[in-house]
Protein backbone atom coordinates (compact mmCIF):
# COMPACT_ATOMS: atom_id res chain seq x y z
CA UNK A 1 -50.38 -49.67 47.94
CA UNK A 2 -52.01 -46.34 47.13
CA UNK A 3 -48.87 -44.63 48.49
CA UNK A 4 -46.34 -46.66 46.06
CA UNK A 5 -49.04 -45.82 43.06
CA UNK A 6 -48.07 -41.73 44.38
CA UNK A 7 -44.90 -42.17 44.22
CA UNK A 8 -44.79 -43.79 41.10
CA UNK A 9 -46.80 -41.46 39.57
CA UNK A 10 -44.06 -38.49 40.85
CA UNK A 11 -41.10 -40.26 39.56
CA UNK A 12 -43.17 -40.52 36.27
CA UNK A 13 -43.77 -36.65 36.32
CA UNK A 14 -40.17 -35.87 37.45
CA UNK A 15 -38.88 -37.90 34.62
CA UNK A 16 -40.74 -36.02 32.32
CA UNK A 17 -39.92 -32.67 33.59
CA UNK A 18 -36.34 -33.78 33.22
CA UNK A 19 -37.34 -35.00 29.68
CA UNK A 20 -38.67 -31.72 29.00
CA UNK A 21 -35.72 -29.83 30.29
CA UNK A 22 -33.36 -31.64 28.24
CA UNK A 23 -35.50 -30.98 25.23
CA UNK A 24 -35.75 -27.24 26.12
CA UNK A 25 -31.99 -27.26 26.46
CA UNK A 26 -31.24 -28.92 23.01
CA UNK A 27 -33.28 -27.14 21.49
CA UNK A 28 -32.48 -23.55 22.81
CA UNK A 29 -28.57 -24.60 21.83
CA UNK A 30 -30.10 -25.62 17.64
CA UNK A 31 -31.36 -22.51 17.71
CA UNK A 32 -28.45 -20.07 18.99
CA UNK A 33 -26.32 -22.46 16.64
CA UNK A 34 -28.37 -21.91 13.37
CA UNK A 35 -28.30 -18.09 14.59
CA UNK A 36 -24.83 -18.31 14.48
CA UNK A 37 -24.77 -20.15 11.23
CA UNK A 38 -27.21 -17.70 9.38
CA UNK A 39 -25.41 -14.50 10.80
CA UNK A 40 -21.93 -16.45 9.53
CA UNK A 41 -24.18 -17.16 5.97
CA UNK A 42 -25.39 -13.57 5.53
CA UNK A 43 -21.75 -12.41 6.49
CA UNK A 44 -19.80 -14.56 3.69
CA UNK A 45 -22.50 -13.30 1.01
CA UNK A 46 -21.95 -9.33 1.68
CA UNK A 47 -18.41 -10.29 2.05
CA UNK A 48 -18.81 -11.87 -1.75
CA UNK A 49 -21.28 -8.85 -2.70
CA UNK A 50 -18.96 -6.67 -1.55
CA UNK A 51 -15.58 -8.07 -3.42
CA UNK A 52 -18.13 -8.23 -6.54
CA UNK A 53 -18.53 -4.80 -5.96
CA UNK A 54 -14.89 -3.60 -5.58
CA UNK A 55 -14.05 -5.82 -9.18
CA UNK A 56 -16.40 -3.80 -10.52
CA UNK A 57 -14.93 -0.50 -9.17
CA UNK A 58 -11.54 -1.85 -10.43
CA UNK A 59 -13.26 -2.59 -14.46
CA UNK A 60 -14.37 1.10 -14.07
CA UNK A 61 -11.05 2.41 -12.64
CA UNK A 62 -9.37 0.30 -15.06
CA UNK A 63 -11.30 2.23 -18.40
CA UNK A 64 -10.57 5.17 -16.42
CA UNK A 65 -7.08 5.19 -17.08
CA UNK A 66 -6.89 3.50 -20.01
CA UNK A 67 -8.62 6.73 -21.00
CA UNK A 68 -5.87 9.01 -19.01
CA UNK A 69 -2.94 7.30 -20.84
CA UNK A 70 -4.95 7.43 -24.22
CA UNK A 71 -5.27 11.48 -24.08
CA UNK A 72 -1.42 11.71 -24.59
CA UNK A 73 1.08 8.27 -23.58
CA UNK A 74 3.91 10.85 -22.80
CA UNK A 75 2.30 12.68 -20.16
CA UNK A 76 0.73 12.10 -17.17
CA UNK A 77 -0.83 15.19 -15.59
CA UNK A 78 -3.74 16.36 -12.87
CA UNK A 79 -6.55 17.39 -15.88
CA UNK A 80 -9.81 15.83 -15.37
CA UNK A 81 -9.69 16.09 -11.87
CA UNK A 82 -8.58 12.45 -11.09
CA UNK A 83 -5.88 12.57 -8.59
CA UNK A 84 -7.47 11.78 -5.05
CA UNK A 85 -10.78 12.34 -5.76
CA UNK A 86 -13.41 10.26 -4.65
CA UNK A 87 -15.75 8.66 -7.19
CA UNK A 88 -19.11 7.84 -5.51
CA UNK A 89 -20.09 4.33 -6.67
CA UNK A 90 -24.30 3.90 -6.43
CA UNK A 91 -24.92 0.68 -5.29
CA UNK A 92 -28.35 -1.30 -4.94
CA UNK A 93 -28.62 -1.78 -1.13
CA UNK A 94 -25.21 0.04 -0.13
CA UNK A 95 -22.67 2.76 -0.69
CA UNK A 96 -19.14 3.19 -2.21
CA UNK A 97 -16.33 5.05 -3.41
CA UNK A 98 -13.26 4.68 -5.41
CA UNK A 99 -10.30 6.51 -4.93
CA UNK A 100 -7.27 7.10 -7.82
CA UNK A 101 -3.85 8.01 -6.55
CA UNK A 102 -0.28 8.50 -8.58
CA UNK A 103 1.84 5.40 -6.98
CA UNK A 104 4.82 6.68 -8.35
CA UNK A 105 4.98 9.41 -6.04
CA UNK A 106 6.82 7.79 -3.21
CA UNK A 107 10.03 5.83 -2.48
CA UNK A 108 9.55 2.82 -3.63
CA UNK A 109 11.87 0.41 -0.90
CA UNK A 110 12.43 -1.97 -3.56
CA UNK A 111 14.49 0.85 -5.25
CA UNK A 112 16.99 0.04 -2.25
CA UNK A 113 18.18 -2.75 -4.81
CA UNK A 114 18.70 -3.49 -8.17
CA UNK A 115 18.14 -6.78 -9.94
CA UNK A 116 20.81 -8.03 -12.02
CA UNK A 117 19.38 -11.45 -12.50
CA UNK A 118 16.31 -13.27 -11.22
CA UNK A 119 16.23 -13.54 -7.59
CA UNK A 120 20.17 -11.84 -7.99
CA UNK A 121 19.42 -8.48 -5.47
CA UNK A 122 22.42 -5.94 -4.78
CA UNK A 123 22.15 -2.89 -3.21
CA UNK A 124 21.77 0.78 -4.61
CA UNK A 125 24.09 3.14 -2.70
CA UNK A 126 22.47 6.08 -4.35
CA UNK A 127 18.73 5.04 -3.34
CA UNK A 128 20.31 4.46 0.30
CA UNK A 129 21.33 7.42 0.43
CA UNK A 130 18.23 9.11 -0.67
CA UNK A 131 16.14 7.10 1.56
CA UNK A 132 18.31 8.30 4.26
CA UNK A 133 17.80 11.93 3.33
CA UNK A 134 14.10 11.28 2.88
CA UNK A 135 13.97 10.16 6.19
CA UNK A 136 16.40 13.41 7.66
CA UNK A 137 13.56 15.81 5.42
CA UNK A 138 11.07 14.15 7.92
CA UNK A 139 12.31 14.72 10.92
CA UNK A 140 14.40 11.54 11.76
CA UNK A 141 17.77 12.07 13.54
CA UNK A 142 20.42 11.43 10.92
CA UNK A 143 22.08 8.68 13.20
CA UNK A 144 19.20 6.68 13.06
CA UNK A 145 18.05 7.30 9.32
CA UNK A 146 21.01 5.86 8.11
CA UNK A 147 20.81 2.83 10.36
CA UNK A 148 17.39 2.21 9.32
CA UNK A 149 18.25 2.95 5.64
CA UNK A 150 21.18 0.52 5.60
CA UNK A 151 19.65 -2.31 7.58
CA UNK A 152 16.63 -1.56 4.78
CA UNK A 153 19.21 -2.18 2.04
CA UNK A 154 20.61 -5.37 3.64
CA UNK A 155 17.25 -6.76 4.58
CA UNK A 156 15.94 -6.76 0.66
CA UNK A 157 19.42 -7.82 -0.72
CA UNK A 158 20.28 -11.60 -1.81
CA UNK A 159 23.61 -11.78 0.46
CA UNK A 160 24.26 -11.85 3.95
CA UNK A 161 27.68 -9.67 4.15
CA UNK A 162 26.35 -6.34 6.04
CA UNK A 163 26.39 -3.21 4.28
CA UNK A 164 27.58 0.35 5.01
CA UNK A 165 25.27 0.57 8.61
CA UNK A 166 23.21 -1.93 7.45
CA UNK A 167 22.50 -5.63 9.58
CA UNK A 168 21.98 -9.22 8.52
CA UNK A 169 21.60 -12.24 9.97
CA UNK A 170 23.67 -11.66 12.76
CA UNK A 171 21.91 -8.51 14.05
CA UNK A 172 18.63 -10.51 14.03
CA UNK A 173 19.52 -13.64 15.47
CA UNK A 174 18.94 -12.54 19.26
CA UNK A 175 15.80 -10.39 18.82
CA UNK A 176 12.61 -11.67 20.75
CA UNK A 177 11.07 -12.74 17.37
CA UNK A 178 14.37 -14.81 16.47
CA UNK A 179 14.10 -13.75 12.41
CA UNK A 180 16.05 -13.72 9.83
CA UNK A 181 15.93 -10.63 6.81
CA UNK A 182 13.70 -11.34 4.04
CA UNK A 183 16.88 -11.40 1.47
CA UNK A 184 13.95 -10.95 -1.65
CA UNK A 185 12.07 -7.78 -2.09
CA UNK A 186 9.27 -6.61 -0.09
CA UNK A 187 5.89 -7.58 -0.80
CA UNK A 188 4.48 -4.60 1.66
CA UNK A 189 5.21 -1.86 3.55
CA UNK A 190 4.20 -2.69 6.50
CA UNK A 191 7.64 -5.11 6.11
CA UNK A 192 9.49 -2.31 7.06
CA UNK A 193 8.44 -2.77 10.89
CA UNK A 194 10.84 -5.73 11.51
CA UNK A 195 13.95 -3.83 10.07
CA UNK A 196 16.62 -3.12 12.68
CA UNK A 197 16.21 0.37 13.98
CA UNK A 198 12.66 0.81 13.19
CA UNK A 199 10.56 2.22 15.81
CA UNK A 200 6.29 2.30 15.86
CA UNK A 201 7.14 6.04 16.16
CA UNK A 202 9.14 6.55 13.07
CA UNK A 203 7.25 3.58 11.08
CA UNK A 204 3.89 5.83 11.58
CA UNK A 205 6.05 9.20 10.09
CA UNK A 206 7.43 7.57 7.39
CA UNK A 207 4.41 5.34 5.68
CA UNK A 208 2.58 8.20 4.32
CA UNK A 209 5.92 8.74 1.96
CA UNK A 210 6.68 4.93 1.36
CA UNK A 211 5.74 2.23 -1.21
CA UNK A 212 6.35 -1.26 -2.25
CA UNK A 213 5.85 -2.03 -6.39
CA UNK A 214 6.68 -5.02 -7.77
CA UNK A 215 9.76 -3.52 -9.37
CA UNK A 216 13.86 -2.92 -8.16
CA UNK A 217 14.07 0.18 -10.02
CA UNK A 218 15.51 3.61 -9.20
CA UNK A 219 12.30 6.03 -7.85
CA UNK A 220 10.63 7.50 -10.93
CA UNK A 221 8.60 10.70 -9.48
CA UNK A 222 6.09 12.63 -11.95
CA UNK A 223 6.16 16.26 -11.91
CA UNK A 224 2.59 16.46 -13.30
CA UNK A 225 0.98 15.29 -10.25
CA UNK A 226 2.78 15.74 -7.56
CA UNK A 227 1.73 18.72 -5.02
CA UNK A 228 3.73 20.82 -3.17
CA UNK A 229 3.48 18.94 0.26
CA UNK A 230 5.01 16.40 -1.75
CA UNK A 231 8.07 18.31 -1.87
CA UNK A 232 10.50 16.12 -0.07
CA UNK A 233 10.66 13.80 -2.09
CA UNK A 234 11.44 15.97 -4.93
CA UNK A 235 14.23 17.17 -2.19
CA UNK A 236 15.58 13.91 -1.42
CA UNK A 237 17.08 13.55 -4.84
CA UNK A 238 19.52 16.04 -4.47
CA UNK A 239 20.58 15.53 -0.72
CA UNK A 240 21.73 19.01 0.70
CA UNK A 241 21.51 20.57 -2.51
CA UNK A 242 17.73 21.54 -2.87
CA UNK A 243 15.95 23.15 0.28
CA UNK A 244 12.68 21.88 0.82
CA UNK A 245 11.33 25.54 0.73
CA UNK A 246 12.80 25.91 -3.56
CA UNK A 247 11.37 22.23 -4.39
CA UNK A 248 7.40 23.16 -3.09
CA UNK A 249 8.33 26.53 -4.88
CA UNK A 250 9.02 24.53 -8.30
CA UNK A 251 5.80 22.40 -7.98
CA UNK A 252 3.70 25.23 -6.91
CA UNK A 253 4.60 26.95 -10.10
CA UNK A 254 3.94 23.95 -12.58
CA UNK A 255 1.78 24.90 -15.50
CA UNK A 256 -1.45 24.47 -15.83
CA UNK A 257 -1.14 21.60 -18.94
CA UNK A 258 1.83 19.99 -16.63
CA UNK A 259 5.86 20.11 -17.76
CA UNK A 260 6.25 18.86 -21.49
CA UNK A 261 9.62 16.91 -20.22
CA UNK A 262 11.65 16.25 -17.77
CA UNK A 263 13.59 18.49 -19.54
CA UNK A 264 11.58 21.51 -19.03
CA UNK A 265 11.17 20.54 -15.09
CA UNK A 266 15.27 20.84 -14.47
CA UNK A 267 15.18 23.81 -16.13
CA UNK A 268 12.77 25.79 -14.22
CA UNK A 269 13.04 28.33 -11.11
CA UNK A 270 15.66 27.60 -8.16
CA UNK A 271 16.06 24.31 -10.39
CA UNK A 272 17.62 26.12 -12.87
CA UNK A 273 21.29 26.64 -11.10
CA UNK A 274 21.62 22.44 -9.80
CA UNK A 275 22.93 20.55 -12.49
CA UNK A 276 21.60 17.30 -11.01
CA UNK A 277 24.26 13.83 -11.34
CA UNK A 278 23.78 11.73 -13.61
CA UNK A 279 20.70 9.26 -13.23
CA UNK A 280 19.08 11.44 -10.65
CA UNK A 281 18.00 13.81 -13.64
CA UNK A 282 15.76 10.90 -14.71
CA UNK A 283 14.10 10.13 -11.89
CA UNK A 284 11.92 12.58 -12.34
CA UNK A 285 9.63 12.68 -15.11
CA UNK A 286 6.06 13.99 -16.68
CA UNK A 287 3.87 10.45 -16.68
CA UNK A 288 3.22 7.40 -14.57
CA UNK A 289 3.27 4.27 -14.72
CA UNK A 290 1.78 3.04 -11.31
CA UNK A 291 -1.48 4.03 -10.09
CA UNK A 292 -3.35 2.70 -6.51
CA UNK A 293 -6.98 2.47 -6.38
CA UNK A 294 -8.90 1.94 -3.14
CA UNK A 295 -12.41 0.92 -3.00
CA UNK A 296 -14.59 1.38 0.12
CA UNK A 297 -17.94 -0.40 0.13
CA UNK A 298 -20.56 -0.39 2.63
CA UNK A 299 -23.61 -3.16 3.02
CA UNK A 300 -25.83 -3.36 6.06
CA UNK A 301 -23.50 -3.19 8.99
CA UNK A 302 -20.85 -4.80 7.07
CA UNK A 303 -17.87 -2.68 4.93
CA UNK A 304 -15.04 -3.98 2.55
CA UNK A 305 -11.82 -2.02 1.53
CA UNK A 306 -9.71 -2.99 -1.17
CA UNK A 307 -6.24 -1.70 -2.15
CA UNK A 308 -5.79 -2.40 -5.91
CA UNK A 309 -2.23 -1.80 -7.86
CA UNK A 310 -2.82 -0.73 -11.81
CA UNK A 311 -0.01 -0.69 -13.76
CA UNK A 312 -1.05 1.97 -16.57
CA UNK A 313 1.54 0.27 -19.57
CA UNK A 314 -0.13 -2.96 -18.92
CA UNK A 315 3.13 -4.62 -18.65
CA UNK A 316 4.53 -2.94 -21.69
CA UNK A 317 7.44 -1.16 -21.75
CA UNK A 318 5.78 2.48 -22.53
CA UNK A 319 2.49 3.47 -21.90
CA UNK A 320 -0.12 2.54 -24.96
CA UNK A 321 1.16 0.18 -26.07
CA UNK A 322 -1.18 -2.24 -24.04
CA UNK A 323 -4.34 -2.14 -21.41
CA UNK A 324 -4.03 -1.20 -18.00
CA UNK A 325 -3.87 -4.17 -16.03
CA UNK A 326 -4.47 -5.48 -11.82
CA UNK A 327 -0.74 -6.38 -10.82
CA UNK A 328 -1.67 -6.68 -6.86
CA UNK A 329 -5.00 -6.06 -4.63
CA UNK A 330 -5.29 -6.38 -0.76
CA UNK A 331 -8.46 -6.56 0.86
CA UNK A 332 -8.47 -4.80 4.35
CA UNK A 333 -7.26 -1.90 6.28
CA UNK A 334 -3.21 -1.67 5.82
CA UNK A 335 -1.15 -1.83 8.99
């Protein structure tokens, strides 16, 4: 009798030990879970701090050049020390900066096609061909820039009949990713990566010099703001006409107050003996319409970029005539 009392008294304790266990177990597992769930809590708000922070930055970009384009609508040029600069942003808790750069001063890929109609894309030859010689100015073989500059052209263009070099469907259909071309314009750069003929090599030379705005129109350059290690692109315009060597000489001798017109800018140094085709002459001019802004901010151990697109003319069709305005904004590191 006294032995069955033991034992009952040890399966007693034993259940409560395992009790206890389970207890300890549950409980340990509530507590790594509402860890979890306060670290994801505090996250999502300096995520939300953060993106207040960057629409901020944007408000203060946005007066910024409202004020640029007020100073003179015609022209666009480096004075007040805007272009690239970064604008320290004092923030309670945190750190930031804001960044202004001229987005017209790249080739636009869209400019590959023109837009007759809505949704109605056809190619440019002469933006081809400048991509092309963009793309040669870089360092590309010439075999390849013009495979990856027609293929470009067909990708963004509403019909499937391949261009001069380019590829469409057919070129596509037996890749690993089995895709077809967008056939609408690009939305990114970063598009350019799935274009026949596109290597990580050459994608990582040529983004530096590339854009995407929300426009097919021929590339509009400024001459106010570019610098001289922007020169190529000033040099793709006139493909084997204009040595890279005369086009940094032309922006390195800009004038202080900027070129009056695009005018003055054909007229001046080595420029002086090309009479440039017509079009080409006005795709270079003294103002800007697109501008990028990226915002860095920095709370804790947590940090937020954003990539902001400001069109200057607020959607009008010359600048001052309306407010600057947000067209696009990414949040993230670009590819």
């Amino acid at each position: 009798m006294t032995r069955a009392i033991s034992e009952e008294r040890g399966a007693a304790l034993l259940s409560v030990l395992l009790l206890v266990s389970v207890m300890a177990v549950i409980a340990a597992t509530a507590l790594d879970r509402l860890t979890v769930a306060t670290r994801i809590a505090g996250s999502a708000a300096t995520v939300d701090q953060g993106r207040a922070y960057s629409f901020a930055a944007e408000q203060i970009a946005l007066r910024r050049v409202d004020d640029l384009v007020s100073r003179d609508p015609a022209k666009l040029t480096l004075a007040g020390d805007w272009l690239g600069r970064d604008f320290v942003l004092p923030l309670p808790g945190g750190q930031g900066s804001a960044k202004l750069t001229d987005a017209n001063n790249c080739f636009n890929l869209n400019s590959l096609v023109t837009e007759a109609a809505p949704g109605k894309l056809s190619q440019r030859p002469a933006a081809v061909g400048q991509f092309a010689e963009l793309m040669l100015l870089l360092g590309v073989g010439q075999g390849e820039a013009q495979g990856i500059a027609g293929a470009a052209a067909d990708w963004i263009d509403s019909d499937s009949r391949d261009g001069p070099s380019g590829a469409e469907d057919g070129a596509y259909r037996t890749n690993d990713g089995n895709y077809l071309p967008g056939n609408r314009k690009m939305a990114d750069v970063s598009e350019l990566r799935a274009v026949r003929g596109m290597t990580p090599k050459i994608y990582a030379r040529l983004k530096p010099w590339l854009c995407v705005l929300p426009v097919a129109e021929p590339v509009m350059l400024n001459a106010n703001t570019l610098l001289p290690a922007q020169a190529p692109l000033i040099a793709m315009l006139l493909p084997g006409k204009l040595s890279l060597a005369d086009a940094r000489a032309v922006l390195a001798a800009r004038p202080a107050d900027g070129y009056g017109s695009s005018v003055r800018f054909w007229q001046s140094g080595p420029l002086a003996r090309i009479d440039p085709p017509s079009g080409v002459d006005r795709q270079v001019g003294v103002t800007s319409r697109w501008l990028a802004l990226r915002t860095q901010v920095t709370l804790g151990d947590g940090n937020l970029t954003a990539n902001s697109l400001i069109d200057a003319w607020g959607g009008a069709p010359a600048a001052g005539s309306a407010p600057p305005a947000i067209v696009r904004r990414d949040w993230g590191e670009s590819d």
